[in-house]
Protein backbone atom coordinates (compact mmCIF):
# COMPACT_ATOMS: atom_id res chain seq x y z
CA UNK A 1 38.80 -4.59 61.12
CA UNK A 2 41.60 -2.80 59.58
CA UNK A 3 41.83 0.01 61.61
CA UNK A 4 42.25 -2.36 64.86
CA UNK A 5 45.10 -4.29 63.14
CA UNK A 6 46.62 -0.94 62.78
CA UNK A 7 46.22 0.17 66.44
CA UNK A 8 47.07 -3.23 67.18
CA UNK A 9 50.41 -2.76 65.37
CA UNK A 10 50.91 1.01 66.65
CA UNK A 11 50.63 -0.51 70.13
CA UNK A 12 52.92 -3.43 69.87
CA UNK A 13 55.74 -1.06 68.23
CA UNK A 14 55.09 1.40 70.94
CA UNK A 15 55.72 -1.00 73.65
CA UNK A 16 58.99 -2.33 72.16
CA UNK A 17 60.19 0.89 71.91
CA UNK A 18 59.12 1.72 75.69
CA UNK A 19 60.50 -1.22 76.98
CA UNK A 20 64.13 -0.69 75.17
CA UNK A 21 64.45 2.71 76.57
CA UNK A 22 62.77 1.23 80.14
CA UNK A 23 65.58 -1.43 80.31
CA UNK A 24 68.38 2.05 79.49
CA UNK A 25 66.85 3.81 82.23
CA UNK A 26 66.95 1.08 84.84
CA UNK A 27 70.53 0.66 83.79
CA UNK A 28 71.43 4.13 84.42
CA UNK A 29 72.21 4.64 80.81
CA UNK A 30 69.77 7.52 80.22
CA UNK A 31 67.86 9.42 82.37
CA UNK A 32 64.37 8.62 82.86
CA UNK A 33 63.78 12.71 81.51
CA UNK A 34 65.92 12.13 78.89
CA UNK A 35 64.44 8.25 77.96
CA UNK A 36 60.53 10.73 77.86
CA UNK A 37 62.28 12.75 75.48
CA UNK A 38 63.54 9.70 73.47
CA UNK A 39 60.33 7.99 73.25
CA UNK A 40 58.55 11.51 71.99
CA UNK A 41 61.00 11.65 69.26
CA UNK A 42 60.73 7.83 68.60
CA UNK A 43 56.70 8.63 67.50
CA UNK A 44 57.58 9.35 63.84
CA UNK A 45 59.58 6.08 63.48
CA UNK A 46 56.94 4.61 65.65
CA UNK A 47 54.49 5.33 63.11
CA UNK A 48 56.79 4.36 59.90
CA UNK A 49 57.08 1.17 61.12
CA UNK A 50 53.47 0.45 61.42
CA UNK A 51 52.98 1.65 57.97
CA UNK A 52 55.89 -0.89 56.78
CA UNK A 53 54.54 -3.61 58.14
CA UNK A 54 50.71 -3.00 57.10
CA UNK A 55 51.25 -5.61 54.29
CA UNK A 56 52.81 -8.31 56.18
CA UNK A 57 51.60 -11.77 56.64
CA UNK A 58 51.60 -14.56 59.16
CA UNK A 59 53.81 -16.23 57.19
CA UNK A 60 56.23 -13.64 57.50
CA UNK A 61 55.98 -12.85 60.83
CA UNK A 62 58.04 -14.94 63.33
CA UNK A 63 59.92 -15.11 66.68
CA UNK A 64 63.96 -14.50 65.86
CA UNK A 65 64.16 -15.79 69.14
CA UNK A 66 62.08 -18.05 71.15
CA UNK A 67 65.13 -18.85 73.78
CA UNK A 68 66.00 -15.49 74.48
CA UNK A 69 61.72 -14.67 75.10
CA UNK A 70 61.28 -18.27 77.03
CA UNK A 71 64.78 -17.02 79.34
CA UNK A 72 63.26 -12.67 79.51
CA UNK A 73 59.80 -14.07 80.74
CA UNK A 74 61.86 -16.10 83.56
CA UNK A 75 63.37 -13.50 84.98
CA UNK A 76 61.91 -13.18 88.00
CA UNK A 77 63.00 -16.94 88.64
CA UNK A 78 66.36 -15.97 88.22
CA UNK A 79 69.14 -16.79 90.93
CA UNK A 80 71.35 -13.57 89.36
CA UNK A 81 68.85 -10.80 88.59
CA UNK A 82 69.48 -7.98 86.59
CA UNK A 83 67.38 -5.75 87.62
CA UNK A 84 66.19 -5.71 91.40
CA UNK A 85 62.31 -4.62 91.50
């Protein structure tokens, strides 16, 4: 069980980080070469993370957010889009 609440972890990390440098290169503020690059050197800080946060519990996990999530998943709603897509 362990070892799937660490992949489960790795891959939650690893999508954060993809999305952050997505959102750069859809605003033309990297490359999408350059945001490749970024995300291969992101791997060992990637992988740091999920070791940081092996001893974590529910407790201490929470949303810093919710308003800012509720208004992201909306998006597409949106009268004034960001991104066009």
């Amino acid at each position: 069980m362990e070892n799937v609440l660490a992949k489960s972890r790795h891959l939650y990390i690893f999508l954060y980080a993809r999305s952050l440098l997505s959102s750069a290169v859809r605003l033309n503020l990297i490359g999408p070469y350059a945001g490749h690059k970024l995300l291969f050197e992101l791997k060992e800080i990637v992988q740091n993370n999920v070791e940081s946060t092996q001893d974590l519990t529910i407790s201490e996990v929470c949303q810093t957010s919710p308003v800012l999530e509720i208004l992201q998943g909306m998006h597409d709603r949106l009268y004034s889009k960001l991104f066009n897509s």
